[in-house]
PDB file of N, CA and C in Angstrom:
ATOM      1  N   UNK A   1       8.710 -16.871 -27.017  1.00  0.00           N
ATOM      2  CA  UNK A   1       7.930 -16.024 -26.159  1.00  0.00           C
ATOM      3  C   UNK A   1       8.579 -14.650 -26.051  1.00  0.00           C
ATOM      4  N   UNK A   2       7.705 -13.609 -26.375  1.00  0.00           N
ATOM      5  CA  UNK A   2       8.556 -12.388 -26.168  1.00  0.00           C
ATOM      6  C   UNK A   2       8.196 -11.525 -24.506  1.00  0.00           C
ATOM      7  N   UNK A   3       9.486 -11.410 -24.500  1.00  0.00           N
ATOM      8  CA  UNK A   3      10.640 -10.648 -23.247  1.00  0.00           C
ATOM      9  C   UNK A   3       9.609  -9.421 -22.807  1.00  0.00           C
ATOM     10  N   UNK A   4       8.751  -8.721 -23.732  1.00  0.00           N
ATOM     11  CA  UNK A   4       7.969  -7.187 -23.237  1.00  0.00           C
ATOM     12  C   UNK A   4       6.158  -7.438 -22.812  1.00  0.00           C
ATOM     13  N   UNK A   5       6.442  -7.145 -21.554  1.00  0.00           N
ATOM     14  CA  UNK A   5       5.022  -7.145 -20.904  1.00  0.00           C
ATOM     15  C   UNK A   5       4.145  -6.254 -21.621  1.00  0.00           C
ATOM     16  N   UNK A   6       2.581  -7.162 -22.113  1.00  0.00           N
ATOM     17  CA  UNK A   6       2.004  -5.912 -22.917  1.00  0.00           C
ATOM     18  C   UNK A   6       0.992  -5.612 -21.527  1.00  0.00           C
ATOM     19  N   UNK A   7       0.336  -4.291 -21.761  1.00  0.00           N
ATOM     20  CA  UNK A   7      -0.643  -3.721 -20.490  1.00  0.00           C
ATOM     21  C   UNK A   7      -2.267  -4.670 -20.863  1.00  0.00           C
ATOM     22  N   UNK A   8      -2.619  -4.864 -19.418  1.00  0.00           N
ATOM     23  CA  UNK A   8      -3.757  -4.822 -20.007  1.00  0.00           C
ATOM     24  C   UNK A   8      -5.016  -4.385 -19.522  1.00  0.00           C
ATOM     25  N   UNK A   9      -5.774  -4.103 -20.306  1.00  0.00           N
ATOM     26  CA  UNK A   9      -6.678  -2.881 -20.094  1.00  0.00           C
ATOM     27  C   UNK A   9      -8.174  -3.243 -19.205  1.00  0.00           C
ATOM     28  N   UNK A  10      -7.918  -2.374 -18.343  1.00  0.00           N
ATOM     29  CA  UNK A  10      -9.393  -2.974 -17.240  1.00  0.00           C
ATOM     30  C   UNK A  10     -10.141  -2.008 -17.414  1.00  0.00           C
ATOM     31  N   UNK A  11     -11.439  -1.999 -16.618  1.00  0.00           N
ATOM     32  CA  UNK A  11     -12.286  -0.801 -16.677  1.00  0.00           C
ATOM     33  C   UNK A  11     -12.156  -0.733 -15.271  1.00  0.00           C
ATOM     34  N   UNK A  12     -12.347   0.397 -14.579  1.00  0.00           N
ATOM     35  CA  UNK A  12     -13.130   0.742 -13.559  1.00  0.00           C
ATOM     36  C   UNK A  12     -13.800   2.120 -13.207  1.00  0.00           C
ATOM     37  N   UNK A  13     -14.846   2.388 -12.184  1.00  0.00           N
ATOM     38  CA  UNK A  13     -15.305   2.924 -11.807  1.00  0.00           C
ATOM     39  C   UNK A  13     -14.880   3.748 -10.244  1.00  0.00           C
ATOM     40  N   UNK A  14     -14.877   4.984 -11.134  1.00  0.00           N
ATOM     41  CA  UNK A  14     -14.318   5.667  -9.339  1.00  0.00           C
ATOM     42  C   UNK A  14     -15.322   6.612  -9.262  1.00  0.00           C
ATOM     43  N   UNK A  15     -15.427   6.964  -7.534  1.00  0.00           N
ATOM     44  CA  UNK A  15     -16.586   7.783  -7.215  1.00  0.00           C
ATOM     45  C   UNK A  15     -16.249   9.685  -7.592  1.00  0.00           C
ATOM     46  N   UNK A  16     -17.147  10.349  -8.193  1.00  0.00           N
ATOM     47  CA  UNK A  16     -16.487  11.243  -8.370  1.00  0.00           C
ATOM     48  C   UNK A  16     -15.577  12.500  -8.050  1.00  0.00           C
ATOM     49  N   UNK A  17     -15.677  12.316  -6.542  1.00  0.00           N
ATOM     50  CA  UNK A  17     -14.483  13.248  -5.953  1.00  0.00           C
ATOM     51  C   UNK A  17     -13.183  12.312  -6.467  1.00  0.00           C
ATOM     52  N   UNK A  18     -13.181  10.910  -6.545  1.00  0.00           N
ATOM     53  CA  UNK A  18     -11.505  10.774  -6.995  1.00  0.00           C
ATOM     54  C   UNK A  18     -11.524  10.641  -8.358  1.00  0.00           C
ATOM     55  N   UNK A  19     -12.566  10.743  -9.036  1.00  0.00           N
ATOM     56  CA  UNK A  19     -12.047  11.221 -10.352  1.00  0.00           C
ATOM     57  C   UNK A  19     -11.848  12.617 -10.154  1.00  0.00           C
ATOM     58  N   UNK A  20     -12.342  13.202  -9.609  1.00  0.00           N
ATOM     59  CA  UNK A  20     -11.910  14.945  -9.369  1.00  0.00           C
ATOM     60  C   UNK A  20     -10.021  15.031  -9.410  1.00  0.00           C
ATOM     61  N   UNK A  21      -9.994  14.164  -8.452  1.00  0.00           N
ATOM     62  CA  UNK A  21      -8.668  14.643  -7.810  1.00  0.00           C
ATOM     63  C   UNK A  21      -7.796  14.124  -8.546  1.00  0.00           C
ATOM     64  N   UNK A  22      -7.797  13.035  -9.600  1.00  0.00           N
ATOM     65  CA  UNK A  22      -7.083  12.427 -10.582  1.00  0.00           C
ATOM     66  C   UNK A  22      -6.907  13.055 -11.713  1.00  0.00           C
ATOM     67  N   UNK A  23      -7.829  13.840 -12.118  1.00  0.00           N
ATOM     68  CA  UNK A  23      -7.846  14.456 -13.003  1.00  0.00           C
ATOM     69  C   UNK A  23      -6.961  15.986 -12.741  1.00  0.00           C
ATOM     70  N   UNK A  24      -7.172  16.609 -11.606  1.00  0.00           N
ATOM     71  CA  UNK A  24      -6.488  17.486 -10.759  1.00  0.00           C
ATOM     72  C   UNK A  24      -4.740  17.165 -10.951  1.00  0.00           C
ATOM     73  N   UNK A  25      -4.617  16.020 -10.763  1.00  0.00           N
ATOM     74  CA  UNK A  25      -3.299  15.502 -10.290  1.00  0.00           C
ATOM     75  C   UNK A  25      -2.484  15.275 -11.967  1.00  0.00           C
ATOM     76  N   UNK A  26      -3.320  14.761 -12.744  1.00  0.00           N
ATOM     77  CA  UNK A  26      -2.912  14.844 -14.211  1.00  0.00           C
ATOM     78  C   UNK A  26      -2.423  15.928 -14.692  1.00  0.00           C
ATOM     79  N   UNK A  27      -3.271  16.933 -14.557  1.00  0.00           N
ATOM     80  CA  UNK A  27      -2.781  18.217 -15.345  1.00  0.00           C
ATOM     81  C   UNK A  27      -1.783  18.577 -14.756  1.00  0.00           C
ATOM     82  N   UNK A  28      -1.446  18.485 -13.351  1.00  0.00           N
ATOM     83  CA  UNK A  28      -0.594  18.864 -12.482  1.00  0.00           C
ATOM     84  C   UNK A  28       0.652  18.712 -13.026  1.00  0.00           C
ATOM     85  N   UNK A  29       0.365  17.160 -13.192  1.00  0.00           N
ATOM     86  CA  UNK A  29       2.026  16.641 -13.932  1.00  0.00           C
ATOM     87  C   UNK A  29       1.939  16.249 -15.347  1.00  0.00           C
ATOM     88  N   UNK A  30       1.025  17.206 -15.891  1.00  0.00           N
ATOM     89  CA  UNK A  30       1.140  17.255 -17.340  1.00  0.00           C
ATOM     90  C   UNK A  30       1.046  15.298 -17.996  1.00  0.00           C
ATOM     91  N   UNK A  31       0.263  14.556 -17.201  1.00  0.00           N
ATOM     92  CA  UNK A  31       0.718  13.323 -17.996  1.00  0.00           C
ATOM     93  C   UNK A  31      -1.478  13.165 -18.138  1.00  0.00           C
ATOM     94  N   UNK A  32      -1.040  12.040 -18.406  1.00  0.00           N
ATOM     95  CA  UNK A  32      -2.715  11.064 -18.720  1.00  0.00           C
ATOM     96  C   UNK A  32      -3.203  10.633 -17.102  1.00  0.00           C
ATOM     97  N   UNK A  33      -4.979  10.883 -17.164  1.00  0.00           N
ATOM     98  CA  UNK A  33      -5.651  10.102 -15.911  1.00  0.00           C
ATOM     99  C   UNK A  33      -4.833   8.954 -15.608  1.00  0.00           C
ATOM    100  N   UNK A  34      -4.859   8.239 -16.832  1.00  0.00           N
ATOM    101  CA  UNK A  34      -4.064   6.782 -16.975  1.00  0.00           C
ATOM    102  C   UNK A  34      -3.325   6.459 -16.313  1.00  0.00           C
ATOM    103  N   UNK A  35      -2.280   6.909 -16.072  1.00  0.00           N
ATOM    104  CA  UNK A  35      -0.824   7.281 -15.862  1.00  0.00           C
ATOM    105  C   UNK A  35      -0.858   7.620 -14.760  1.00  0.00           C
ATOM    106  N   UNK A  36      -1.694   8.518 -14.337  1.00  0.00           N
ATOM    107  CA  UNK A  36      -1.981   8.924 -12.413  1.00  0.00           C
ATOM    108  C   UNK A  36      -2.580   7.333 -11.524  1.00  0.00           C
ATOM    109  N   UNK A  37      -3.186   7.270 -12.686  1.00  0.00           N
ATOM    110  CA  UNK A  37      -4.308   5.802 -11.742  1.00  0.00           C
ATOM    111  C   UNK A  37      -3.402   4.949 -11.705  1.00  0.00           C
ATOM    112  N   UNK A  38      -2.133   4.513 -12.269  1.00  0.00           N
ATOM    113  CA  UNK A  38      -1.429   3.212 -12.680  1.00  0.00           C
ATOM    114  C   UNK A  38      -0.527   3.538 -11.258  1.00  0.00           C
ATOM    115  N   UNK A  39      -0.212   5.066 -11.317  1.00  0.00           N
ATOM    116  CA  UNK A  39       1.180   5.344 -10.213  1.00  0.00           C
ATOM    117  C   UNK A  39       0.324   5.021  -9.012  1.00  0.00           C
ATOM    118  N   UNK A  40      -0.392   5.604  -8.930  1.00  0.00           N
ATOM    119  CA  UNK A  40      -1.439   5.416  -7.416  1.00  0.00           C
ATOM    120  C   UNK A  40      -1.804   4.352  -6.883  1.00  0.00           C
ATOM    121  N   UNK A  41      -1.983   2.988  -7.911  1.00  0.00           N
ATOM    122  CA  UNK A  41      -2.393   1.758  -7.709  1.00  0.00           C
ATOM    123  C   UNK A  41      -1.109   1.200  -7.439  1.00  0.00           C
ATOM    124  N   UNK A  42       0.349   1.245  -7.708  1.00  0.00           N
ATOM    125  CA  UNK A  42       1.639   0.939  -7.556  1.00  0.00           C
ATOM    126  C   UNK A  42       1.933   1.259  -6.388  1.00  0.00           C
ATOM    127  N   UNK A  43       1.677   2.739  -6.107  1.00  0.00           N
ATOM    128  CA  UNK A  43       2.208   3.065  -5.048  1.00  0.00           C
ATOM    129  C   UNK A  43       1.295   2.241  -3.769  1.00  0.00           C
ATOM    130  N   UNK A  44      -0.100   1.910  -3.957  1.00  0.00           N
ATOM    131  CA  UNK A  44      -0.641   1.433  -3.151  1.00  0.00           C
ATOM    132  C   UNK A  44      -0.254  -0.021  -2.534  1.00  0.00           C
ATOM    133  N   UNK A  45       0.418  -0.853  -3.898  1.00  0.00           N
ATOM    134  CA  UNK A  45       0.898  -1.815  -3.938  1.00  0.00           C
ATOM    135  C   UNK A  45       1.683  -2.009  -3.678  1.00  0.00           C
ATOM    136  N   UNK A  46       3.013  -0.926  -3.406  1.00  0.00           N
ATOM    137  CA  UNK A  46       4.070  -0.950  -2.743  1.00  0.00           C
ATOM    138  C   UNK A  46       3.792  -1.097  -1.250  1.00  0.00           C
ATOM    139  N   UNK A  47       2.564   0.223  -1.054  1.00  0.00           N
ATOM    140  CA  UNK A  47       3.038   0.411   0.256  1.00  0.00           C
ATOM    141  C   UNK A  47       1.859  -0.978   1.426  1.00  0.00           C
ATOM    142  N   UNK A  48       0.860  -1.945   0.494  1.00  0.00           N
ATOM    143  CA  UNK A  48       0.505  -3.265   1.354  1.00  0.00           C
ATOM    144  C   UNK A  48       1.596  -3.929   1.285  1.00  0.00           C
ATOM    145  N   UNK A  49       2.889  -3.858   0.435  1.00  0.00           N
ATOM    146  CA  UNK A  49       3.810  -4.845   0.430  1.00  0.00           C
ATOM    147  C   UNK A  49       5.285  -4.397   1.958  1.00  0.00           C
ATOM    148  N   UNK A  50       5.052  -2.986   2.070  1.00  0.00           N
ATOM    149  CA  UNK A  50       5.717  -2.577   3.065  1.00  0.00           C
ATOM    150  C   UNK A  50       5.401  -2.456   4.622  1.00  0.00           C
ATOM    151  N   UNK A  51       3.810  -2.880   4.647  1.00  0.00           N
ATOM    152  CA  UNK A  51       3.020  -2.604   5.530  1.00  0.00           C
ATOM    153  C   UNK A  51       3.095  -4.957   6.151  1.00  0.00           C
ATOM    154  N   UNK A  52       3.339  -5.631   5.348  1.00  0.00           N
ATOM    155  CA  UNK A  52       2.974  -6.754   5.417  1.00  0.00           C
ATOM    156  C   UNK A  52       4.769  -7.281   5.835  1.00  0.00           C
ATOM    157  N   UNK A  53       5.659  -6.431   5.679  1.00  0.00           N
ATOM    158  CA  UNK A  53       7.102  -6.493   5.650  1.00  0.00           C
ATOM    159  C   UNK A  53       7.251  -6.607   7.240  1.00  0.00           C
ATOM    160  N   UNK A  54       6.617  -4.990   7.332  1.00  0.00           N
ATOM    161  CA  UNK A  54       7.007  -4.165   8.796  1.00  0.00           C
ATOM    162  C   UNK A  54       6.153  -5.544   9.992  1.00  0.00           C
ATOM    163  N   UNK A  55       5.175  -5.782   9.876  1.00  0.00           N
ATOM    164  CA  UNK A  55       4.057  -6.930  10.232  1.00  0.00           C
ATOM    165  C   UNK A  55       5.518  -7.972  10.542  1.00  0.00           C
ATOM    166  N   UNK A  56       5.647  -8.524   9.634  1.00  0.00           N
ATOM    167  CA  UNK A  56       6.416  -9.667   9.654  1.00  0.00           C
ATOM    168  C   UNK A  56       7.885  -9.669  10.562  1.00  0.00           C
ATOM    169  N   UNK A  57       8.514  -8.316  10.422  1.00  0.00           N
ATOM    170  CA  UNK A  57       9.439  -7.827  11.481  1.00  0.00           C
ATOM    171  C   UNK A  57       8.848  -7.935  13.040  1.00  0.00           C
ATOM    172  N   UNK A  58       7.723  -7.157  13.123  1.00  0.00           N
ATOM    173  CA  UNK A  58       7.141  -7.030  14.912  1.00  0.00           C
ATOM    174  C   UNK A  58       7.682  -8.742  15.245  1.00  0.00           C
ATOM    175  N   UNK A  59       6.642  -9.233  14.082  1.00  0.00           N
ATOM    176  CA  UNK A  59       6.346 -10.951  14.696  1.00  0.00           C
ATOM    177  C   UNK A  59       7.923 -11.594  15.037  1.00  0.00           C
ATOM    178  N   UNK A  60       8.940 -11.208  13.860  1.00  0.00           N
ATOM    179  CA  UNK A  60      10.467 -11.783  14.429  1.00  0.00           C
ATOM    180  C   UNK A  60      11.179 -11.020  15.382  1.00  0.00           C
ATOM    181  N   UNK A  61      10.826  -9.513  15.802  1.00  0.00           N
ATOM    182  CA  UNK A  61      11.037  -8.951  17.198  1.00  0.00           C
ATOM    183  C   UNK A  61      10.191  -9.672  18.619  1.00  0.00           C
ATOM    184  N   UNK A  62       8.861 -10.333  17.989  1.00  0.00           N
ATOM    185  CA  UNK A  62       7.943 -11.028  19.533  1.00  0.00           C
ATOM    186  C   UNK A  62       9.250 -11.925  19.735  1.00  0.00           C
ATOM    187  N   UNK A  63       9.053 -12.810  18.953  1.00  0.00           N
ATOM    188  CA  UNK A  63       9.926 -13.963  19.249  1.00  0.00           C
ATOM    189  C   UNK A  63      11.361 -13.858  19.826  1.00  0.00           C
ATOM    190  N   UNK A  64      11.745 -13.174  19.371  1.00  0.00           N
ATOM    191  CA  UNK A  64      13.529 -13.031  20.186  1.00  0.00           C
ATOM    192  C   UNK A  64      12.608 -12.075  21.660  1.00  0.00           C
ATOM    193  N   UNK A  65      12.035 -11.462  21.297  1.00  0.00           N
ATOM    194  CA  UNK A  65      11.924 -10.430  22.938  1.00  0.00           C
ATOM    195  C   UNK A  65      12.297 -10.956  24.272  1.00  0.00           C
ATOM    196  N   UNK A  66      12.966 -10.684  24.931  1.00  0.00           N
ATOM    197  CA  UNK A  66      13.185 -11.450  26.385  1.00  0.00           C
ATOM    198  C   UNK A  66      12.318 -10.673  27.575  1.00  0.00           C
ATOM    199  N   UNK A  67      11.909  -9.562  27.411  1.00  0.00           N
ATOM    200  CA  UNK A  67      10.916  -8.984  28.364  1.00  0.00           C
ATOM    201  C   UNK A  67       9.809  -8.980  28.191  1.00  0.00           C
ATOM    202  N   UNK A  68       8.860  -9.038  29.208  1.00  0.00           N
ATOM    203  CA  UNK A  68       7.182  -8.917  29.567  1.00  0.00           C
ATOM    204  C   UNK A  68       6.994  -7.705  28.628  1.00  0.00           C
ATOM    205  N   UNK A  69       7.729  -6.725  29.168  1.00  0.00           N
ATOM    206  CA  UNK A  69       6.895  -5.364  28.773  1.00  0.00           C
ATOM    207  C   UNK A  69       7.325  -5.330  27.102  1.00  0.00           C
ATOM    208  N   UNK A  70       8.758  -5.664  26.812  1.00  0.00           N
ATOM    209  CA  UNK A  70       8.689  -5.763  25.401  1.00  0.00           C
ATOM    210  C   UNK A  70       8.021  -6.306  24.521  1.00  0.00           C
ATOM    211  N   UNK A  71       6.893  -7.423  24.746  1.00  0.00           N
ATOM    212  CA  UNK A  71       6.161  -8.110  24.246  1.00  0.00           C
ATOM    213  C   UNK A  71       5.032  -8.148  24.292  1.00  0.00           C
ATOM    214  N   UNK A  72       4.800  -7.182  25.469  1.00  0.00           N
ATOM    215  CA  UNK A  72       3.649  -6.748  25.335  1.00  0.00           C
ATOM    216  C   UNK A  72       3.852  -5.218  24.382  1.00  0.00           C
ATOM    217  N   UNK A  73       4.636  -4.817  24.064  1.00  0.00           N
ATOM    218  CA  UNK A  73       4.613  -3.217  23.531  1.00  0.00           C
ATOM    219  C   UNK A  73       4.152  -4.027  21.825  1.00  0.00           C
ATOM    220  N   UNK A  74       5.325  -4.819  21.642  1.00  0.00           N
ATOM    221  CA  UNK A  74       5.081  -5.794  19.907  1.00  0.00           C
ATOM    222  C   UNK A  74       3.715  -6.053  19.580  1.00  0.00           C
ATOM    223  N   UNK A  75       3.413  -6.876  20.897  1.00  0.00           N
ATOM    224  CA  UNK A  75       1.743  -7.674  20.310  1.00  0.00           C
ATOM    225  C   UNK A  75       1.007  -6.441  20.658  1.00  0.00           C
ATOM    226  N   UNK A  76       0.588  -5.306  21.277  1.00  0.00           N
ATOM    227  CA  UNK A  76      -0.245  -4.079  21.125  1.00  0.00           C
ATOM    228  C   UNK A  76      -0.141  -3.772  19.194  1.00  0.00           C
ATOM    229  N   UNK A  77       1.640  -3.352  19.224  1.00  0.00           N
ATOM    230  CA  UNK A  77       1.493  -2.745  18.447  1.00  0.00           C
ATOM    231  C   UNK A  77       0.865  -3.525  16.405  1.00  0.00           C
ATOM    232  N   UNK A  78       1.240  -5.202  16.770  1.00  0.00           N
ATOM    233  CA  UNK A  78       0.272  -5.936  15.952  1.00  0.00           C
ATOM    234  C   UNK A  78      -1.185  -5.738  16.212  1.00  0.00           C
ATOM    235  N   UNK A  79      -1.693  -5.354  16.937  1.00  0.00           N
ATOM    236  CA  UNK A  79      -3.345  -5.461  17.714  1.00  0.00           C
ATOM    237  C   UNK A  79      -3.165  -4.722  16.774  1.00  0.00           C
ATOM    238  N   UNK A  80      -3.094  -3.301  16.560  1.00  0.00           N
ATOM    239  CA  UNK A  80      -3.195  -2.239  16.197  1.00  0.00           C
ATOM    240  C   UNK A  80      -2.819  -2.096  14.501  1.00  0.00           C
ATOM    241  N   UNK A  81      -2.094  -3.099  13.972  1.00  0.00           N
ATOM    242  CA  UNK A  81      -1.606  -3.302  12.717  1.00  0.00           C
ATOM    243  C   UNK A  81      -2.922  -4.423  12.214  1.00  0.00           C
ATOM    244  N   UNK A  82      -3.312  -5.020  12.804  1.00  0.00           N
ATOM    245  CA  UNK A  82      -4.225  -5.894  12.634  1.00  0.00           C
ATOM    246  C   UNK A  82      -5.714  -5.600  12.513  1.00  0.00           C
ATOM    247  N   UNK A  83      -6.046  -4.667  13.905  1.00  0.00           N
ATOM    248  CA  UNK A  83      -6.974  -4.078  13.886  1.00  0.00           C
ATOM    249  C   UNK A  83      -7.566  -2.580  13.351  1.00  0.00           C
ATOM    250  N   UNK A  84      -6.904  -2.177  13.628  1.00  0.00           N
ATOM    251  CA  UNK A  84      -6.635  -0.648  13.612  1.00  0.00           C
ATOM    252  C   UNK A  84      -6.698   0.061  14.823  1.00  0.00           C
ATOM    253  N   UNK A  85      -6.932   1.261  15.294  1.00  0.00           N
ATOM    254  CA  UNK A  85      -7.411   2.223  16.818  1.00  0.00           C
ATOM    255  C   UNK A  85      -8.199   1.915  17.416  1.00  0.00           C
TER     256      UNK A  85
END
């Protein structure tokens, strides 16, 4: 079995202001649409993986909390991670 991940190739469809801005962002940094869409989808993927981290911290701050008001500040601020505004 070989060791090098090959890519593989999807299609999709974006609405055209973000193809605007992808294309914008390409020339910017001199690389391929490609290459913008891959970083953007990574970075997006980083940041549900940092967003699901921070989540998981509140929940092991509820649990140790020894105050009312501290636990109520945690579970708001999950309401709000959960829900949104």
């Amino acid at each position: 079995m070989s060791s090098t991940k090959k890519s593989i190739r999807k299609s999709v469809s974006v609405p055209p202001t973000v193809a605007k801005r992808v294309r914008s962002l390409a020339r910017a940094q001199r690389t391929s649409e490609s290459r913008v869409l891959v970083e953007l989808i990574e970075t997006g993927l980083a940041a549900k993986d940092d967003e699901r981290q921070h989540f998981q911290d509140l929940v092991d701050q509820l649990a140790r909390a020894k105050t009312k008001a501290e636990q109520k500040r945690l579970k708001e601020e999950l309401a709000r991670l959960t829900f949104g505004d």
